[in-house]
C-alpha atoms as a PDB file:
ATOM      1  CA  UNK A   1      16.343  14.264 -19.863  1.00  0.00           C
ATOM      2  CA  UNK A   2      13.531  12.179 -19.032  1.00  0.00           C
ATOM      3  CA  UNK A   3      13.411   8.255 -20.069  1.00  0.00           C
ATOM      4  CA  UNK A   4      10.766   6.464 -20.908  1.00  0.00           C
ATOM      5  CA  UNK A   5       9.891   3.426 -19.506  1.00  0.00           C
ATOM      6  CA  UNK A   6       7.602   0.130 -20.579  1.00  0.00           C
ATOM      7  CA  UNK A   7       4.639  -0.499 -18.577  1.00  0.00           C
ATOM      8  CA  UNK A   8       4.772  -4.179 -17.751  1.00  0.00           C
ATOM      9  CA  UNK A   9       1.386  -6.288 -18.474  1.00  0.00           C
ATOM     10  CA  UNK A  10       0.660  -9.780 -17.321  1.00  0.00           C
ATOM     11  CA  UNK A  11      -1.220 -12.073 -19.846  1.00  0.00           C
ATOM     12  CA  UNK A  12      -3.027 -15.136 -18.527  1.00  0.00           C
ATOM     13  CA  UNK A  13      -3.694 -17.475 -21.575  1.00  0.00           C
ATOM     14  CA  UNK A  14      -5.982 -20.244 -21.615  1.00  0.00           C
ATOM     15  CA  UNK A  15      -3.582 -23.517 -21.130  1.00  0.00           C
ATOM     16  CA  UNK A  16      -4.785 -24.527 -25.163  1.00  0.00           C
ATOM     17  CA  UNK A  17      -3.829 -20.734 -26.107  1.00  0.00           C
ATOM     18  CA  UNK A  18      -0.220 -20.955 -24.571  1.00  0.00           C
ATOM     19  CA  UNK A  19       0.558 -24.693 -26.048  1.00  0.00           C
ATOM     20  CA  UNK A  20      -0.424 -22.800 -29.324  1.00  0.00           C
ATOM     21  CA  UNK A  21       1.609 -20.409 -28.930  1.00  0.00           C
ATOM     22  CA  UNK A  22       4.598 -22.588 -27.752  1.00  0.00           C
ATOM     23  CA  UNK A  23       4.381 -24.966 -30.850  1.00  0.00           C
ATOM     24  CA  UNK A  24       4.593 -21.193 -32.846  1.00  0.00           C
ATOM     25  CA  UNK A  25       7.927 -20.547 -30.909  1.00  0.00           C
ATOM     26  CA  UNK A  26       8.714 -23.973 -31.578  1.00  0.00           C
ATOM     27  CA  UNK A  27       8.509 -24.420 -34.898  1.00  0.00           C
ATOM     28  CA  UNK A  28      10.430 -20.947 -35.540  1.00  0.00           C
ATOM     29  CA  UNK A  29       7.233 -19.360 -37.018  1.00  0.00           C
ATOM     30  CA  UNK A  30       7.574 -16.801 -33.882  1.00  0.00           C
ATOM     31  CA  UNK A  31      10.564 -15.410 -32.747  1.00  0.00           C
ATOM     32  CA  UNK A  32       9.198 -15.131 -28.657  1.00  0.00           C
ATOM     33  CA  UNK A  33       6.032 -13.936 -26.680  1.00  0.00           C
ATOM     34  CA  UNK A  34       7.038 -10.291 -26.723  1.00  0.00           C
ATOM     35  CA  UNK A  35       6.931 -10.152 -30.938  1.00  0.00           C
ATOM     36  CA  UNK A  36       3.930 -12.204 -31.305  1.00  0.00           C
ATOM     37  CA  UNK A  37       2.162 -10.022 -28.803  1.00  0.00           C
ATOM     38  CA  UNK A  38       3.918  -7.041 -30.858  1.00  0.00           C
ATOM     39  CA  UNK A  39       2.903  -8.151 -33.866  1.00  0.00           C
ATOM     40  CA  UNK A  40      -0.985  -9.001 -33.001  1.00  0.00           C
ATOM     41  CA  UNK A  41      -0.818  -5.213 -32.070  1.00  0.00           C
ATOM     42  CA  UNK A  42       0.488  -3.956 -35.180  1.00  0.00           C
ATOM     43  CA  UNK A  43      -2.257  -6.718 -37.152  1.00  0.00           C
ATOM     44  CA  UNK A  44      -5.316  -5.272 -35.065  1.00  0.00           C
ATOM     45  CA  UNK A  45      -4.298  -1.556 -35.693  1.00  0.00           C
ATOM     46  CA  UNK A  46      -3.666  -2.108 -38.835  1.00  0.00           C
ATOM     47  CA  UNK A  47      -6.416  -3.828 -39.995  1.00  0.00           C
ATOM     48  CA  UNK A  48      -8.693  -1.853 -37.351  1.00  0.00           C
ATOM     49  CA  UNK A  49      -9.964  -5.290 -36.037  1.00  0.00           C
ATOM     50  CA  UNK A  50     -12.239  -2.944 -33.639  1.00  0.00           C
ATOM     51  CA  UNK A  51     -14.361  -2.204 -36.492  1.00  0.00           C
ATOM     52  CA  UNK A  52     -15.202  -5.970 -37.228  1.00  0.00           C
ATOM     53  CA  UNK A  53     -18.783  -6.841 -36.396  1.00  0.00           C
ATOM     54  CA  UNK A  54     -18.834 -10.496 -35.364  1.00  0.00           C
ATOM     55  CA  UNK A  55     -19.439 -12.813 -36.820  1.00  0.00           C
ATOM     56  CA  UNK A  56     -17.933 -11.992 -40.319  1.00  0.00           C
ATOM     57  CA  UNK A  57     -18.484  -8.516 -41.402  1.00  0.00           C
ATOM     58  CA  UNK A  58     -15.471  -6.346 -41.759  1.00  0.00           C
ATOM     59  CA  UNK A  59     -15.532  -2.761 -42.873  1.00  0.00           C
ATOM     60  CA  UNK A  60     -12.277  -0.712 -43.742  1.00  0.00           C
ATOM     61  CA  UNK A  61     -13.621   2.687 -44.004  1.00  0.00           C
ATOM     62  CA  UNK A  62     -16.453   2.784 -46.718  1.00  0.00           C
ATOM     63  CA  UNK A  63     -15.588  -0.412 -47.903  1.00  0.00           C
ATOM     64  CA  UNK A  64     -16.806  -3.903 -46.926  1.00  0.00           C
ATOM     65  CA  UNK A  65     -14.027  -6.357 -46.623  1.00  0.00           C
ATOM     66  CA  UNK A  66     -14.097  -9.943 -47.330  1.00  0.00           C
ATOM     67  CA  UNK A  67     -11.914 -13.031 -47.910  1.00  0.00           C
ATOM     68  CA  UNK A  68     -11.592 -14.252 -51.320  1.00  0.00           C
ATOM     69  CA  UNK A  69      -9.732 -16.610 -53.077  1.00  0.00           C
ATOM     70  CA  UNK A  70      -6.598 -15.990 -55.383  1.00  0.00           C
ATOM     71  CA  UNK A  71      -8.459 -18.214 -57.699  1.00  0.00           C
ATOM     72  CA  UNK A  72     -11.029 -16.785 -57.713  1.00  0.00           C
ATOM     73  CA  UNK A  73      -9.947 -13.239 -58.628  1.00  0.00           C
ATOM     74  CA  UNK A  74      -8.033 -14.708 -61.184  1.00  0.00           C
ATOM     75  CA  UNK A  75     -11.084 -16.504 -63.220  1.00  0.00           C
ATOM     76  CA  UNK A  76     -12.529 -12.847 -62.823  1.00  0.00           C
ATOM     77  CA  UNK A  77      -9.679 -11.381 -64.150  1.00  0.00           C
ATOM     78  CA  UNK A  78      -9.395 -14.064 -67.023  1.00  0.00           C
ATOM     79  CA  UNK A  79     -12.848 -12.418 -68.176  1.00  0.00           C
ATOM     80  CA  UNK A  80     -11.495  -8.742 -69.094  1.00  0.00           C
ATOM     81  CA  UNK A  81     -10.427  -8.674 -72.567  1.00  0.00           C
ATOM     82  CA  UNK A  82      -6.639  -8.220 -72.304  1.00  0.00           C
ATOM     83  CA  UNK A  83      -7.137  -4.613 -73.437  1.00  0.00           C
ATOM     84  CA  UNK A  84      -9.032  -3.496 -71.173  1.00  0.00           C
ATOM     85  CA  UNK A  85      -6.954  -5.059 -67.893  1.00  0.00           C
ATOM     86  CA  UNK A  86      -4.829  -2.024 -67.132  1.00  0.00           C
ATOM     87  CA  UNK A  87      -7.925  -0.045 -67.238  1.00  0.00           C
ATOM     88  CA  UNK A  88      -9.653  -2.515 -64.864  1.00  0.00           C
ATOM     89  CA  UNK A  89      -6.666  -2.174 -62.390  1.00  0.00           C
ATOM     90  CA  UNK A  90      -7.374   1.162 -62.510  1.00  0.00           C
ATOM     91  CA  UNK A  91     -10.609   0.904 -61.449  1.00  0.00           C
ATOM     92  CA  UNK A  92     -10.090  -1.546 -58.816  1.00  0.00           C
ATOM     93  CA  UNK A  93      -7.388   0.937 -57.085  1.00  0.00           C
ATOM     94  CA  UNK A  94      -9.806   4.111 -57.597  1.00  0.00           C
ATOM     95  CA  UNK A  95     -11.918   1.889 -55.292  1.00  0.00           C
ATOM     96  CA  UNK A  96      -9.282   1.327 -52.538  1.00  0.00           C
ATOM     97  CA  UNK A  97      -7.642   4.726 -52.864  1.00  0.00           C
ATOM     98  CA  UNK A  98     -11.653   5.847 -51.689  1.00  0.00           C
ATOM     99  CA  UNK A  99     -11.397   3.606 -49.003  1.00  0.00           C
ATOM    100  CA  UNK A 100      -7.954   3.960 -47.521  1.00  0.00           C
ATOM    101  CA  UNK A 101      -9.027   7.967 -47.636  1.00  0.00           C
ATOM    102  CA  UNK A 102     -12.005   7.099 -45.296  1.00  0.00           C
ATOM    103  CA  UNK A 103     -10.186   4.312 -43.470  1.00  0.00           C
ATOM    104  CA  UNK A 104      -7.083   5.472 -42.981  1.00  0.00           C
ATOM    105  CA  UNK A 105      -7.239   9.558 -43.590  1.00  0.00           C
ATOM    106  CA  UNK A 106      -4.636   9.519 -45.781  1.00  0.00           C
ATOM    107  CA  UNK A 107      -5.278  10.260 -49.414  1.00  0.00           C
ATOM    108  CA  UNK A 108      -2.833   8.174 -51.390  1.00  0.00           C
ATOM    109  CA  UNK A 109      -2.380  10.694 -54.150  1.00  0.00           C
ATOM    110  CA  UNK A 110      -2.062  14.367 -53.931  1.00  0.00           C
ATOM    111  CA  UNK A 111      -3.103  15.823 -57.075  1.00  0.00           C
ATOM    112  CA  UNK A 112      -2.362  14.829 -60.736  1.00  0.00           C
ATOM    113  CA  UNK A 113       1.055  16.914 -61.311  1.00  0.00           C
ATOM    114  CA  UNK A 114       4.166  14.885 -60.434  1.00  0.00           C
ATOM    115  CA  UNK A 115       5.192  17.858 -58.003  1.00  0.00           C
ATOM    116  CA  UNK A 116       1.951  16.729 -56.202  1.00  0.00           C
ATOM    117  CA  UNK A 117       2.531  13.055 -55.646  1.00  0.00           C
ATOM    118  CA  UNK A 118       3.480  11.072 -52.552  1.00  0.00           C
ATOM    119  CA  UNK A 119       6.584  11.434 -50.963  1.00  0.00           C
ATOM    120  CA  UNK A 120       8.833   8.303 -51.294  1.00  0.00           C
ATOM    121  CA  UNK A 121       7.824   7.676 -46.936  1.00  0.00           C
ATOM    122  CA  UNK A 122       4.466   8.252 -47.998  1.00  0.00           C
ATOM    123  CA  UNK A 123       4.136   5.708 -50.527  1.00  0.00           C
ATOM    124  CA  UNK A 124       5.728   3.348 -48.552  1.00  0.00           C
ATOM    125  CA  UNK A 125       2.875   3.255 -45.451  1.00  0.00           C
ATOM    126  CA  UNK A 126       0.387   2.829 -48.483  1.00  0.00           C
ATOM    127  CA  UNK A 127       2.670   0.162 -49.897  1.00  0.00           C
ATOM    128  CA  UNK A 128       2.278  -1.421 -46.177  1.00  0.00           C
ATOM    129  CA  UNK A 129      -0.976  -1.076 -45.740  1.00  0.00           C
ATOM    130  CA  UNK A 130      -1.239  -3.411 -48.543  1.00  0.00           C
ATOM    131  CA  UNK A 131       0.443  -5.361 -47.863  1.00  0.00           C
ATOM    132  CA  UNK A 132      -1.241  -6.380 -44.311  1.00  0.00           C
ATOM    133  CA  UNK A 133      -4.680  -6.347 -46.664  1.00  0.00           C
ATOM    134  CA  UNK A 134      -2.998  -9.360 -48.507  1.00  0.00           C
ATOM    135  CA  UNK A 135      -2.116  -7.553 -51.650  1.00  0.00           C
ATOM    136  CA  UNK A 136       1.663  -8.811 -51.537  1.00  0.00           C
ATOM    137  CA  UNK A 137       5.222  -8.007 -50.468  1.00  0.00           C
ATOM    138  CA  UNK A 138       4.745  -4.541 -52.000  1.00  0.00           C
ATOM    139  CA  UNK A 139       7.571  -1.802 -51.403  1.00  0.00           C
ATOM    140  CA  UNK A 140       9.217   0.616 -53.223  1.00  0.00           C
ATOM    141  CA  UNK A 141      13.223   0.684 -53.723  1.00  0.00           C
ATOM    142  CA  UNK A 142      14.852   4.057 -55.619  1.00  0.00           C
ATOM    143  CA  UNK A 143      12.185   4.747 -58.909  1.00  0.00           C
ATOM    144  CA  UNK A 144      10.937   1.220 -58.899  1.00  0.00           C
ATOM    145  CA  UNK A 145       7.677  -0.761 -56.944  1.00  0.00           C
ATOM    146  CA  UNK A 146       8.615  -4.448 -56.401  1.00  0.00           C
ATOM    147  CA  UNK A 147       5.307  -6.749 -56.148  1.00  0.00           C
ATOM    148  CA  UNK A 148       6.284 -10.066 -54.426  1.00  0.00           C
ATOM    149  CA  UNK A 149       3.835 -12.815 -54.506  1.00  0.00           C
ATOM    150  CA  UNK A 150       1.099  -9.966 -55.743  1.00  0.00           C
ATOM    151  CA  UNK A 151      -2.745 -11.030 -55.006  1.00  0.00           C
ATOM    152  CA  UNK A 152      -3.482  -9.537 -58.370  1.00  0.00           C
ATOM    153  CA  UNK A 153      -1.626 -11.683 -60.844  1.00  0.00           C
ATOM    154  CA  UNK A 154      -2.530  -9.934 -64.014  1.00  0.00           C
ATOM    155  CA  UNK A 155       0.773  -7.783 -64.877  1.00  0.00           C
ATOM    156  CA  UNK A 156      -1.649  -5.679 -66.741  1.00  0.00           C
ATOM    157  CA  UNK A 157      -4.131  -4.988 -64.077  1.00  0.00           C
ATOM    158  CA  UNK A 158      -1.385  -4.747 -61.182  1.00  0.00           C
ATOM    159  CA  UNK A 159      -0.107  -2.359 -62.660  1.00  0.00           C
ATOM    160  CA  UNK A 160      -3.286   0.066 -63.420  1.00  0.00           C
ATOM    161  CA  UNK A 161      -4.209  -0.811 -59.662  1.00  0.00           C
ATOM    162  CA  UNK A 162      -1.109   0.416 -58.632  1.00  0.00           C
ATOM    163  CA  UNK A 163      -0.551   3.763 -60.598  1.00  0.00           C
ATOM    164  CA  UNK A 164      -4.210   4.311 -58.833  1.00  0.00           C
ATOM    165  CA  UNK A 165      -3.196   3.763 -55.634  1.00  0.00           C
ATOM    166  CA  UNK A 166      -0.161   5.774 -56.103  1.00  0.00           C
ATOM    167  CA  UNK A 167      -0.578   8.534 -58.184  1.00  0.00           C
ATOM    168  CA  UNK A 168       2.008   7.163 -60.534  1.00  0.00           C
ATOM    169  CA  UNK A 169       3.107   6.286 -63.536  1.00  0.00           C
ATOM    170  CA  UNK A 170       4.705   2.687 -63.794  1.00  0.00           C
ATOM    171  CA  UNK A 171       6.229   1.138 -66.872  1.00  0.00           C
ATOM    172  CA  UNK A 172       6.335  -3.211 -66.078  1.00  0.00           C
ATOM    173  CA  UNK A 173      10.061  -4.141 -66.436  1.00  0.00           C
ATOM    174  CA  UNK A 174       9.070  -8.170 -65.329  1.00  0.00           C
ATOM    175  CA  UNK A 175       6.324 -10.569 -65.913  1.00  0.00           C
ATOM    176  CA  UNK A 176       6.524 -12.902 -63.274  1.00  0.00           C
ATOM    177  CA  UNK A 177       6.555 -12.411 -59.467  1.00  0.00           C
ATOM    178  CA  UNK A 178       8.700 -10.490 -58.397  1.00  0.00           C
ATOM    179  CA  UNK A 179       7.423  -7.637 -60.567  1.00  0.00           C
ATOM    180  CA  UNK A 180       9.094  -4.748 -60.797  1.00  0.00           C
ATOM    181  CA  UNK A 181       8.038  -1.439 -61.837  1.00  0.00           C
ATOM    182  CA  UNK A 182       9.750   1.755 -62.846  1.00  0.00           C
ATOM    183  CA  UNK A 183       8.356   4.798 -61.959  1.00  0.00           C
ATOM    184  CA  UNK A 184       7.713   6.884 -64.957  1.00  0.00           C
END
């Protein structure tokens, strides 16, 4: 049986880099060197940080990505008519679904017949990826999504962006954060 072993790397930061990085440790917001460096990793593949032209243009897949305020969605969202939120959500996630295809290569819905849908492991790498775009502490548990802290605030239009997403039907069993959603 053969083992695998870590290569080691050696990391020279700039002296203003490693104070940084000590007041991190610190102040408990990092657990060590090894996790931040760990983390970073995950953040960069994740987000495919290669793909960012500098200075501020950031493409994921098809898509161009850009910073926005919670705010500022939400005075956008404030202008749908309420009946036509869901149906906005919907759009919103038809939009992402496109570009996590492209991005990512995984298509986050397999057909339209429940026997088609994501697997449960499936669903929750999409949920992930979400949730390192900033669209909340997403995750599935048994038949239900849980949306903590969701960017979209709009119960209405969460939820149309998430049966989008995930080829689902959700029924809104909360109002406030968390939300939780049964699968239908």
């Amino acid at each position: 049986m053969s083992e695998k072993t870590s290569k080691r790397t050696t990391v020279i930061l700039d002296e203003e880099d490693r104070e940084y990085l000590d007041n991190l440790i610190k102040e408990n917001k990092e657990r060590g060197i090894k996790s931040f460096i760990s983390k970073m990793f995950d953040v960069y593949r994740s987000m495919a940080i290669y793909d960012w032209k500098y200075p501020g243009e950031y493409y994921s897949g098809i898509s161009r990505v850009a910073f926005i305020h919670q705010e500022m969605l939400n005075i956008l969202s404030d202008l749908v008519p309420k009946e036509k939120r869901r149906e906005t959500g919907r759009k919103i996630g038809d939009a992402l679904r496109s570009s996590i295809i492209a991005s990512q290569n995984v298509d986050t819905k397999k057909g339209e017949e429940p026997s088609d849908m994501l697997k449960r492991e499936e669903q929750s790498d999409v949920l992930k990826h979400l949730r390192i775009l900033g669209y909340g502490n997403l995750f599935r548990r048994e038949n239900m999504i849980i949306a903590r802290n969701p960017f979209i605030a709009d119960v209405e239009q969460l939820q149309g962006f998430l049966e989008a997403i995930l080829g689902v039907n959700l029924k809104a069993r909360t109002n406030v954060s968390p939300i939780i959603f049964e699968i239908a």
